[in-house]
C-alpha atoms as a PDB file:
ATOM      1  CA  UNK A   1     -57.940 -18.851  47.103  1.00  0.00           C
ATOM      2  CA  UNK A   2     -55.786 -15.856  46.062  1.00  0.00           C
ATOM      3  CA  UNK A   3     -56.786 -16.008  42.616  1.00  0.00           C
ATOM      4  CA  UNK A   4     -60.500 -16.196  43.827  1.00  0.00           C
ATOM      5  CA  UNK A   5     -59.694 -12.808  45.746  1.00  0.00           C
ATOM      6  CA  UNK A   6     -58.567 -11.197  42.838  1.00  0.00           C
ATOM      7  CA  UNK A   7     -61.416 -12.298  40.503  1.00  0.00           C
ATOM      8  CA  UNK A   8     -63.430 -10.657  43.116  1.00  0.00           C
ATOM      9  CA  UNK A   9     -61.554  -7.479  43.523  1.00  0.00           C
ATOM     10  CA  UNK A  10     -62.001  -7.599  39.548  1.00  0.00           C
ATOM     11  CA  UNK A  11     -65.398  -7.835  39.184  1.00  0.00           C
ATOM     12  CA  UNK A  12     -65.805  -5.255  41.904  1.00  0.00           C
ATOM     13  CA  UNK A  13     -63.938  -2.731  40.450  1.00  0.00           C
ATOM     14  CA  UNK A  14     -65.758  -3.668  36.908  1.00  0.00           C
ATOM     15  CA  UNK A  15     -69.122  -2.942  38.269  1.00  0.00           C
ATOM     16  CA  UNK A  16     -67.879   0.255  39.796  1.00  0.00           C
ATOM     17  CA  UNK A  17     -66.766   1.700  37.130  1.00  0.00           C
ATOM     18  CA  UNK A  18     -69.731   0.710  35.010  1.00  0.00           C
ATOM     19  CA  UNK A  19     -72.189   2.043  37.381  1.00  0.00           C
ATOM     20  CA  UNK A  20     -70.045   5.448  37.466  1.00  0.00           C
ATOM     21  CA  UNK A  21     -70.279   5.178  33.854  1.00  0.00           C
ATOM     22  CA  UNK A  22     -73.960   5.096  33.579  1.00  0.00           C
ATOM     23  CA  UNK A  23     -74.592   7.353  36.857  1.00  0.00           C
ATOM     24  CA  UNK A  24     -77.138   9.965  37.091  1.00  0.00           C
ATOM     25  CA  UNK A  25     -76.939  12.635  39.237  1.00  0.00           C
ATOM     26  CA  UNK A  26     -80.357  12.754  41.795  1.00  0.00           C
ATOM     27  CA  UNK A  27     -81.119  16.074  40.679  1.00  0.00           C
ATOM     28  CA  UNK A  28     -81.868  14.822  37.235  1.00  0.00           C
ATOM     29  CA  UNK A  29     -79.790  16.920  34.953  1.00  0.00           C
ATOM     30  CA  UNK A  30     -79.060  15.432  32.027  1.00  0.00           C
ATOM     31  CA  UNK A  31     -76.231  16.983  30.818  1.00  0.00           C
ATOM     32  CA  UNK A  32     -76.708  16.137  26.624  1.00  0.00           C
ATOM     33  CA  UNK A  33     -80.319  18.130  27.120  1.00  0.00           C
ATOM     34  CA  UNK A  34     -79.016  20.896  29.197  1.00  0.00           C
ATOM     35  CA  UNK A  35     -76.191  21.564  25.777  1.00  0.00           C
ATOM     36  CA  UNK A  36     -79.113  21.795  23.346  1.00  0.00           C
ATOM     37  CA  UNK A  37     -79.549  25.227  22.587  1.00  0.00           C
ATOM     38  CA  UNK A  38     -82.943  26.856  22.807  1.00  0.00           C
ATOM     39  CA  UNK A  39     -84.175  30.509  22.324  1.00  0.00           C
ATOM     40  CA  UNK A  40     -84.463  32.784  25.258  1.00  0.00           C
ATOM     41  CA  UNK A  41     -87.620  33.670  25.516  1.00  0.00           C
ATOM     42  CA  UNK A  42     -90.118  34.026  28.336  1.00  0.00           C
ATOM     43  CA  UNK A  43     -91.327  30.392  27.616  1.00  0.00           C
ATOM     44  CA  UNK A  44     -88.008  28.738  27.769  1.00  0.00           C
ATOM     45  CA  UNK A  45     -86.622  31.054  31.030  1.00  0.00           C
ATOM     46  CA  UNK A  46     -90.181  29.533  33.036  1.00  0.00           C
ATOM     47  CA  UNK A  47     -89.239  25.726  31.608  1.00  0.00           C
ATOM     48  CA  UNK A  48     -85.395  26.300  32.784  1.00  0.00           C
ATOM     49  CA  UNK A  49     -87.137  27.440  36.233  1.00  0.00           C
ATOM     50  CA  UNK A  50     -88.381  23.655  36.977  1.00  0.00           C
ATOM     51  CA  UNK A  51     -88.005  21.707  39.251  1.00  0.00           C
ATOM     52  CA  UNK A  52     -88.858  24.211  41.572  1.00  0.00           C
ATOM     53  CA  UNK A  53     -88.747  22.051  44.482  1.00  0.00           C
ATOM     54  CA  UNK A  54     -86.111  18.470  44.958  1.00  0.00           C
ATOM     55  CA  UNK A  55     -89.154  16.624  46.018  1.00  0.00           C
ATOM     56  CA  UNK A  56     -91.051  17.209  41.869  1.00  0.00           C
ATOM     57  CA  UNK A  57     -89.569  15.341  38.685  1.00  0.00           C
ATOM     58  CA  UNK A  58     -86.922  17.146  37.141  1.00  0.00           C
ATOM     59  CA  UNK A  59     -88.247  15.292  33.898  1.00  0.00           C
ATOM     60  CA  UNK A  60     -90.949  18.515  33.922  1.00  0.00           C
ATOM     61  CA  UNK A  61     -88.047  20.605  33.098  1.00  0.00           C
ATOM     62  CA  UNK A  62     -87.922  18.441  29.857  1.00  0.00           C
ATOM     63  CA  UNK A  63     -91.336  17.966  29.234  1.00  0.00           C
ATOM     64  CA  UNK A  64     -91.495  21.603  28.874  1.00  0.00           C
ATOM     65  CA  UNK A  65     -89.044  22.253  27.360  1.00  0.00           C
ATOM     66  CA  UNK A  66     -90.146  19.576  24.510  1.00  0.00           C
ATOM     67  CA  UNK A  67     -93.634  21.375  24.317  1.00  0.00           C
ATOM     68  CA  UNK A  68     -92.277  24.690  23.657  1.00  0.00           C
ATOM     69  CA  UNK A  69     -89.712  24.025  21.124  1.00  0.00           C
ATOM     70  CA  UNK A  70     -91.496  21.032  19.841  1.00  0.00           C
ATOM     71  CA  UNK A  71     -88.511  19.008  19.619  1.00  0.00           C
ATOM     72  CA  UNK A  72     -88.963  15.645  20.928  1.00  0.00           C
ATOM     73  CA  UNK A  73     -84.467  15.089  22.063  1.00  0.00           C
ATOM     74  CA  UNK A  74     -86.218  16.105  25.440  1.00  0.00           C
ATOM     75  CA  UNK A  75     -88.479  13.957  25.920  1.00  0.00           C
ATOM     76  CA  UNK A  76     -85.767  11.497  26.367  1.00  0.00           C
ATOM     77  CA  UNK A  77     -85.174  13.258  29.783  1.00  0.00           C
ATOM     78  CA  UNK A  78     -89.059  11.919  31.053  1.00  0.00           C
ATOM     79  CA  UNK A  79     -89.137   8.965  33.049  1.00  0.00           C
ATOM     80  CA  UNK A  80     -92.402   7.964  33.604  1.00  0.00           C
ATOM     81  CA  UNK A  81     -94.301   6.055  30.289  1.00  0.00           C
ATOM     82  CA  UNK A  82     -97.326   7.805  30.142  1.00  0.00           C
ATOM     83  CA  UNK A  83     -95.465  11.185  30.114  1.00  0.00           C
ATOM     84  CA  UNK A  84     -93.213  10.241  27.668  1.00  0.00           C
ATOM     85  CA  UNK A  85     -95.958   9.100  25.167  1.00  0.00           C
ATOM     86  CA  UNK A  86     -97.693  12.566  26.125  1.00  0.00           C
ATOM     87  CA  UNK A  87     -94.226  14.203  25.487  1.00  0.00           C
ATOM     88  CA  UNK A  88     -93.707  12.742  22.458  1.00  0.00           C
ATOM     89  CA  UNK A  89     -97.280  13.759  20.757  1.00  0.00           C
ATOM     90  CA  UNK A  90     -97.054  16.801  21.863  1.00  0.00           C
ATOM     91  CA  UNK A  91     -92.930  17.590  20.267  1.00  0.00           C
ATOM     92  CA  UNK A  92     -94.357  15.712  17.357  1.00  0.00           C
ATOM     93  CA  UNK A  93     -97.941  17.000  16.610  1.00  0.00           C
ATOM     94  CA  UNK A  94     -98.757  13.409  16.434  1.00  0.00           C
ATOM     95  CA  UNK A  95    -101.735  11.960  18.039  1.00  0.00           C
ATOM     96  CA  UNK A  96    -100.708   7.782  17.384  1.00  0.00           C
ATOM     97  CA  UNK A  97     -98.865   8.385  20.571  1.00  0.00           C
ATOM     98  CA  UNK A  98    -102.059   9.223  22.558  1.00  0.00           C
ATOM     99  CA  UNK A  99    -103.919   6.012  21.433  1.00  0.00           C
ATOM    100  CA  UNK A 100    -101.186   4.115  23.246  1.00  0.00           C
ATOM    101  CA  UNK A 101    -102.450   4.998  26.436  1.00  0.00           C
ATOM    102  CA  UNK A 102    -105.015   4.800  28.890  1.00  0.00           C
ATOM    103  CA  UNK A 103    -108.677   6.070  28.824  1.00  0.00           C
ATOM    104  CA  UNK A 104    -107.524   9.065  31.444  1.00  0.00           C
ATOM    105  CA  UNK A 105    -104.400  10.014  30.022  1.00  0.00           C
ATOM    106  CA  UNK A 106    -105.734   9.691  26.610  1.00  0.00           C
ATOM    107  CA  UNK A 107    -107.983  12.328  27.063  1.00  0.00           C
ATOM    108  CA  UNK A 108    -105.051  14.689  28.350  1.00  0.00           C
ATOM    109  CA  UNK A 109    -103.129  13.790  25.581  1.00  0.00           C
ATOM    110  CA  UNK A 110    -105.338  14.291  22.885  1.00  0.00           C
ATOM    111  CA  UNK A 111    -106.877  17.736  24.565  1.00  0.00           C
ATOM    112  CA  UNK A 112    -103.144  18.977  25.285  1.00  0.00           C
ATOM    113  CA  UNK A 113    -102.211  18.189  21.955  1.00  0.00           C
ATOM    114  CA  UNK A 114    -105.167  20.584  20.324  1.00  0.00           C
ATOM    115  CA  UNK A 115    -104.526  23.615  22.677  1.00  0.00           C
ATOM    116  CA  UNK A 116    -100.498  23.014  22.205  1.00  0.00           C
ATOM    117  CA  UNK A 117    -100.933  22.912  18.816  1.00  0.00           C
ATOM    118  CA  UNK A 118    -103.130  25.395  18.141  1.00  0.00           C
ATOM    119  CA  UNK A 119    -105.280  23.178  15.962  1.00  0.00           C
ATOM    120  CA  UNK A 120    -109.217  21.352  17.525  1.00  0.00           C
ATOM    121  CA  UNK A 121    -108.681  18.988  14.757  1.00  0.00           C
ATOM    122  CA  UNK A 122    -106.874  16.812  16.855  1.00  0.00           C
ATOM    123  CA  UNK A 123    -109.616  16.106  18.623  1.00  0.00           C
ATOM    124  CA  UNK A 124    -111.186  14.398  15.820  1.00  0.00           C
ATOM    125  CA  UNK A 125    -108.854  11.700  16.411  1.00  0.00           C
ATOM    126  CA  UNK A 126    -110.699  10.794  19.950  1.00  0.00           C
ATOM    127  CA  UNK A 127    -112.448   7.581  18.873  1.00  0.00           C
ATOM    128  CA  UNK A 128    -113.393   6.123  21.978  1.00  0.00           C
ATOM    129  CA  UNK A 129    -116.137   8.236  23.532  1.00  0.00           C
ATOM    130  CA  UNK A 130    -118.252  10.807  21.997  1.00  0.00           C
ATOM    131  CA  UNK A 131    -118.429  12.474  25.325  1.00  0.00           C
ATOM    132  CA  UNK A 132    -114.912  12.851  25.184  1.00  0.00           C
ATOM    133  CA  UNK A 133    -114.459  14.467  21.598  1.00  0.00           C
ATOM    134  CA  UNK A 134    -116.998  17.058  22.651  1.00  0.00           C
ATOM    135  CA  UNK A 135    -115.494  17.773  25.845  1.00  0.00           C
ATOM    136  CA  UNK A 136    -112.329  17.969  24.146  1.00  0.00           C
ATOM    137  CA  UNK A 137    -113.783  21.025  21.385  1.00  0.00           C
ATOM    138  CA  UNK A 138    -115.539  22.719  23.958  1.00  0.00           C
ATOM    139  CA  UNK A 139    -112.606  23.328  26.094  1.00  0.00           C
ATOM    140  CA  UNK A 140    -110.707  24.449  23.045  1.00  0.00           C
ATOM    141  CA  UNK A 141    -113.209  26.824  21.963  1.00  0.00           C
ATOM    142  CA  UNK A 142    -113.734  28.050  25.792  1.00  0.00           C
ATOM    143  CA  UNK A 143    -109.451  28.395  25.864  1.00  0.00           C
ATOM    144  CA  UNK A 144    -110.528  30.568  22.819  1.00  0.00           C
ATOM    145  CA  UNK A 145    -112.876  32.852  24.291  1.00  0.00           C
ATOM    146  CA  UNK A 146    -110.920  33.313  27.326  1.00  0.00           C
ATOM    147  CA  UNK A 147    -107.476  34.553  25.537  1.00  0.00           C
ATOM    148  CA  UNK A 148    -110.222  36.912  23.587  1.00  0.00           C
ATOM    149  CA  UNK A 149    -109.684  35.791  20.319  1.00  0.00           C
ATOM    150  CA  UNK A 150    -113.411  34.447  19.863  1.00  0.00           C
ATOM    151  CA  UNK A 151    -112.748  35.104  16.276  1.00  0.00           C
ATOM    152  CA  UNK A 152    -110.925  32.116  15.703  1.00  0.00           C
ATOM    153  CA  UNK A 153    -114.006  29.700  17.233  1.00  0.00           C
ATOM    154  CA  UNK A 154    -115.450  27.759  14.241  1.00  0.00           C
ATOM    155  CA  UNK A 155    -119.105  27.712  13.939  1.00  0.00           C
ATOM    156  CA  UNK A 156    -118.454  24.382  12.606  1.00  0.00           C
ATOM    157  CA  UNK A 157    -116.453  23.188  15.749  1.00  0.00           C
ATOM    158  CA  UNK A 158    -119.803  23.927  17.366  1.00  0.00           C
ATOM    159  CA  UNK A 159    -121.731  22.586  15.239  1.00  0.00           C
ATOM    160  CA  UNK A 160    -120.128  19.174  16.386  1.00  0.00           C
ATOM    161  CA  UNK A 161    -121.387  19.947  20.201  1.00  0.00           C
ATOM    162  CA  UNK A 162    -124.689  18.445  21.297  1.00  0.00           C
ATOM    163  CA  UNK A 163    -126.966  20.777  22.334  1.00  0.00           C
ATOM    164  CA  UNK A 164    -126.695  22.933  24.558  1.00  0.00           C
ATOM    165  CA  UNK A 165    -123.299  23.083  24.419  1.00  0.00           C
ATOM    166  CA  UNK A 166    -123.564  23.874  21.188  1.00  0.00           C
ATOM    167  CA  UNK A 167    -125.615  27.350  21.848  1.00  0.00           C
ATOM    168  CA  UNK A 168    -122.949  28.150  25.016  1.00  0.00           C
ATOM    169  CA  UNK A 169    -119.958  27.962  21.762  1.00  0.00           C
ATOM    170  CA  UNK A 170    -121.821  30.172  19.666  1.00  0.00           C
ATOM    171  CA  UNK A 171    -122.745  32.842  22.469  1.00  0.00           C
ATOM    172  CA  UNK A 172    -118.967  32.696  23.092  1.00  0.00           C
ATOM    173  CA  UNK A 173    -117.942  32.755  19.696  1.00  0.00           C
ATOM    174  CA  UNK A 174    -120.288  36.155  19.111  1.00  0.00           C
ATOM    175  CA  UNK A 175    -119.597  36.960  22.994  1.00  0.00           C
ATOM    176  CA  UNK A 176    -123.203  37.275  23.096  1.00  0.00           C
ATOM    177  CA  UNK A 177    -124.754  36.699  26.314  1.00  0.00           C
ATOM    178  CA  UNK A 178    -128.043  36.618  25.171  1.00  0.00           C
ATOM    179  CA  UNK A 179    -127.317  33.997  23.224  1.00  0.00           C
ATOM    180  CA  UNK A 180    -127.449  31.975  26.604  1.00  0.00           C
ATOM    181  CA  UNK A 181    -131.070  31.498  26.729  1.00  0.00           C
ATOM    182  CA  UNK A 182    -130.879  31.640  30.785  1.00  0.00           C
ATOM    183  CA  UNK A 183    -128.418  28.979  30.662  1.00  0.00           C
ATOM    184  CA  UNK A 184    -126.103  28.768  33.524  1.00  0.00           C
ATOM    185  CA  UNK A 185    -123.255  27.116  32.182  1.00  0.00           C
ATOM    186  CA  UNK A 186    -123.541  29.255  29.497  1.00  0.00           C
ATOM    187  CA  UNK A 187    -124.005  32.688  31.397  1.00  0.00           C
ATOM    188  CA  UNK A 188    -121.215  31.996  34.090  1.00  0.00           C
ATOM    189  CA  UNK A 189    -118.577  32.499  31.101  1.00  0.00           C
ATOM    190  CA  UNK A 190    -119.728  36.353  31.213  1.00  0.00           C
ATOM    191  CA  UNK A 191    -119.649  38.791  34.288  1.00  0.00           C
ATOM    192  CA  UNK A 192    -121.824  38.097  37.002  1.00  0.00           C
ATOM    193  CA  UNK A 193    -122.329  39.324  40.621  1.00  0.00           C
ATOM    194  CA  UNK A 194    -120.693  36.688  42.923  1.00  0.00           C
ATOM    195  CA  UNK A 195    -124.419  35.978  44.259  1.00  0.00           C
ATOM    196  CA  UNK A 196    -124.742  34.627  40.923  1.00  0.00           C
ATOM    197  CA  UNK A 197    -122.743  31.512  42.243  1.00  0.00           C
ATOM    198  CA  UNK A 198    -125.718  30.880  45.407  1.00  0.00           C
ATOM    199  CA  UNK A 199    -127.504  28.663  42.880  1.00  0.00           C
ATOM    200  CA  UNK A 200    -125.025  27.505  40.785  1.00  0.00           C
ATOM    201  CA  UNK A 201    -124.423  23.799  41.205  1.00  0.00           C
ATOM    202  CA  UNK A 202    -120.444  23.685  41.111  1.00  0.00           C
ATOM    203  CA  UNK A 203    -119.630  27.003  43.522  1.00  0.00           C
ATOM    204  CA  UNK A 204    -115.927  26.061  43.306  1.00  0.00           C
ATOM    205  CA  UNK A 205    -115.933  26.317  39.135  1.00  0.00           C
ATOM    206  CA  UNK A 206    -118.560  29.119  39.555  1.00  0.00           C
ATOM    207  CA  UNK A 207    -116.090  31.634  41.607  1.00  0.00           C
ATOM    208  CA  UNK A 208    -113.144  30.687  39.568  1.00  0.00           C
ATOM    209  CA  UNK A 209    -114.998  31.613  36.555  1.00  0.00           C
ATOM    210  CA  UNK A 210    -116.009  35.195  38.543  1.00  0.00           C
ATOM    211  CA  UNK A 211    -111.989  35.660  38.737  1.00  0.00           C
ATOM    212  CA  UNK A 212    -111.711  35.319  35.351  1.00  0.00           C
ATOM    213  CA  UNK A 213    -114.735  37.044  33.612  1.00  0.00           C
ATOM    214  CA  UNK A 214    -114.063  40.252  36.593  1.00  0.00           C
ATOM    215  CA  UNK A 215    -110.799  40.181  35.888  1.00  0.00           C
ATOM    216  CA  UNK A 216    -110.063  40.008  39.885  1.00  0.00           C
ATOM    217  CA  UNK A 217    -107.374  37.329  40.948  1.00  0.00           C
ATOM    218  CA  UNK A 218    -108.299  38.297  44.977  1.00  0.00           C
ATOM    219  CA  UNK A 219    -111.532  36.631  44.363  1.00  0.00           C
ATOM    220  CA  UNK A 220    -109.879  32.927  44.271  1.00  0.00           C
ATOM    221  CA  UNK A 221    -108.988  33.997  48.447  1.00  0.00           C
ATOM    222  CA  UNK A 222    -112.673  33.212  49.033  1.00  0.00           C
ATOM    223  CA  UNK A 223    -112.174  29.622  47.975  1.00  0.00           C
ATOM    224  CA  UNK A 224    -110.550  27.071  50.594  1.00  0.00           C
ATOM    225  CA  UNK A 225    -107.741  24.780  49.552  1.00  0.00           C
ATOM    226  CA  UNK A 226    -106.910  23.082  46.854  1.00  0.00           C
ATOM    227  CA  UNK A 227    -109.430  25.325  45.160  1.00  0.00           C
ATOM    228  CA  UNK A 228    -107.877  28.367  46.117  1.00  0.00           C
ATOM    229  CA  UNK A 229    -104.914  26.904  44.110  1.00  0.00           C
ATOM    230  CA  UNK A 230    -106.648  25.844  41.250  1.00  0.00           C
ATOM    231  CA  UNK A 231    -108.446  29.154  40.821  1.00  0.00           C
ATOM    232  CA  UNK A 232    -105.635  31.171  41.195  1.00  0.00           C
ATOM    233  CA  UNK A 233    -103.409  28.929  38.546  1.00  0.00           C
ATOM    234  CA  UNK A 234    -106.688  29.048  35.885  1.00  0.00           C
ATOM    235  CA  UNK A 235    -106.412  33.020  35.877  1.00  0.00           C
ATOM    236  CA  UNK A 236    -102.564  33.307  35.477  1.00  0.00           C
ATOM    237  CA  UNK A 237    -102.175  30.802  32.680  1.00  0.00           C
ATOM    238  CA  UNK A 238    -105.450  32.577  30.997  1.00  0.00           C
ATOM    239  CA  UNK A 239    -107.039  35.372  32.241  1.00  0.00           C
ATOM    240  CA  UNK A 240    -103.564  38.049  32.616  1.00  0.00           C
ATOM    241  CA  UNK A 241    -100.763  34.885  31.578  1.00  0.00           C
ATOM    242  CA  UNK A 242     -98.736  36.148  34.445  1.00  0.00           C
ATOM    243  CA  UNK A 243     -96.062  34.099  36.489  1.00  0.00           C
ATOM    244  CA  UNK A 244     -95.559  36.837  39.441  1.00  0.00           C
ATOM    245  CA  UNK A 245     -99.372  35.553  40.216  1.00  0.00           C
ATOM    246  CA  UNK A 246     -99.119  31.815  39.556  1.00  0.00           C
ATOM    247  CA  UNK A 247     -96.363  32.047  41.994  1.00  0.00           C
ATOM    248  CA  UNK A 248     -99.365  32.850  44.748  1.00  0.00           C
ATOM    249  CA  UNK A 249     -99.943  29.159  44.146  1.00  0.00           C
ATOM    250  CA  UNK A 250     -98.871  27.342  47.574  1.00  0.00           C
ATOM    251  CA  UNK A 251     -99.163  23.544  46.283  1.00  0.00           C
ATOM    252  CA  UNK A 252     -95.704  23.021  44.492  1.00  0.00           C
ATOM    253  CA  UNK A 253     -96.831  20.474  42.200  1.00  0.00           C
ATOM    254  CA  UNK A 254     -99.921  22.359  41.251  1.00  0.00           C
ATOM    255  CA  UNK A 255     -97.572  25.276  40.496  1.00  0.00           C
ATOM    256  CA  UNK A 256     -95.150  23.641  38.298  1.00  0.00           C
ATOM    257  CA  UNK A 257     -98.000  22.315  36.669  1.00  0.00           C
ATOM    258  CA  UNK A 258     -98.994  26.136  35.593  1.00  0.00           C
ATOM    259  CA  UNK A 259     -95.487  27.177  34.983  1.00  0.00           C
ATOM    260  CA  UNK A 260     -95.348  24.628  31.806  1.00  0.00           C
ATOM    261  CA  UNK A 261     -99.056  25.702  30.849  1.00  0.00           C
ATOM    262  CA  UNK A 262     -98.096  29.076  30.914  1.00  0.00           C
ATOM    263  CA  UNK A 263     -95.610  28.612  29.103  1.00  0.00           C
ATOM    264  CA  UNK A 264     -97.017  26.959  26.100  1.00  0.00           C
ATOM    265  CA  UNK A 265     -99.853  29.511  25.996  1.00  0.00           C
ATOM    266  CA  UNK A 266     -97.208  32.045  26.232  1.00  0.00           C
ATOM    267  CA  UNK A 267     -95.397  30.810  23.043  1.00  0.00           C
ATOM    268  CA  UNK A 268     -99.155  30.557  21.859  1.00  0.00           C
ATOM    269  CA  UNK A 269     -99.797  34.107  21.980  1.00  0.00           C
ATOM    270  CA  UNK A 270     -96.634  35.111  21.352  1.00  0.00           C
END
């Protein structure tokens, strides 16, 4: 019986000290990631920022950190699969990582991966839908027009749109509203009078684009929640890439999310 004791006792204080061993803090810090040495610039001081509440993953800290320094060590610190795969194509450039997931977080991962890299080729690679690949270079060439360097949209990127997206590209791409034809989804990516949103079939998407084109963050107050939120994080991570106004956003998680877009288009424009 004694020896039965001790064999116990063993064991116990075995599987103590392997579970000390292997033990990581709740926070989430990671100590081996926090050593790796980054540059200090504004990108890297918003990722260091996250989590910004104990209740969000502090994996985001590392996903963002991964993105802007496109080194893929961090990644290790994301828990959650799809994330990881995300994390990885976007540290690597590599889009075989996106094809391993599903149909909604393959579209994420492939868009993410153009607008982080700088480079719409990427979504060539969407295979899957047409609809898809098309959303995926318009919403590059919009990102585009909206950090004003419409030079840089490809009359051959647009050329790939089905009509008439295609005509709403190259109005941007000249920043030609008459190029518009009287199109609405076309003429709410220039200035209009808020009454232009009466008849405009998605009023939430209509007054964030009024923020943007006016240039007038207070706008996104006319908006209830969550759109209020979602306005107000599309104009600081594009329209004046400012943190001191994505930190109006009152969701947490929807403001974390902006931090480690801003971020990236930070680095982008840097």
């Amino acid at each position: 019986m004694k020896s039965t004791w001790l064999l116990i006792i063993a064991i116990t204080l075995l599987l103590i000290v392997f579970f000390s061993m292997n033990y990581e803090p709740d926070d989430g810090i990671i100590p081996e990631l926090e050593n790796i040495t980054v540059p200090d610039t504004p990108s890297n001081q918003l990722c260091k920022q996250l989590p910004l509440s104990e209740q969000l993953p502090y994996g985001n800290r590392y996903y963002c950190l991964a993105l802007i320094n496109n080194d893929n060590r961090f990644c290790e610190g994301v828990r959650e699969e799809n994330e990881y795969l995300i994390c990885m194509a976007l540290a690597d450039k590599d889009s075989s990582y996106c094809k391993q997931l599903s149909d909604e977080s393959r579209h994420v991962c492939y868009y993410q991966l153009a607008v982080s890299s700088e480079n719409a080729s990427f979504c060539s690679d969407i295979d899957y839908s047409q609809h898809e690949k098309e959303q995926c270079y318009f919403n590059f060439m919009s990102n585009l027009y909206s950090w004003n360097k419409s030079e840089e949209i490809k009359t051959e990127y647009c050329d790939k749109l089905d009509t008439p997206d295609k005509y709403t590209c190259l109005a941007l791409k000249e920043r030609n509203i008459t190029m518009c034809n009287n199109n609405p989804h076309c003429l709410t990516f220039f200035i209009q009078d808020i009454s232009f949103c009466d008849e405009y079939p998605e009023i939430e998407s209509c007054m964030k684009d009024r923020a943007k084109t006016d240039k007038d963050v207070s706008i996104c107050e006319l908006l209830p929640q969550p759109e209020r939120d979602i306005c107000i994080g599309a104009y600081c991570t594009h329209t004046e890439l400012n943190k001191t106004i994505c930190d109006a956003i009152e969701d947490l998680k929807e403001k974390q999310e902006r931090y480690i877009e801003l971020a990236v288009n930070l680095r982008n424009l840097a």
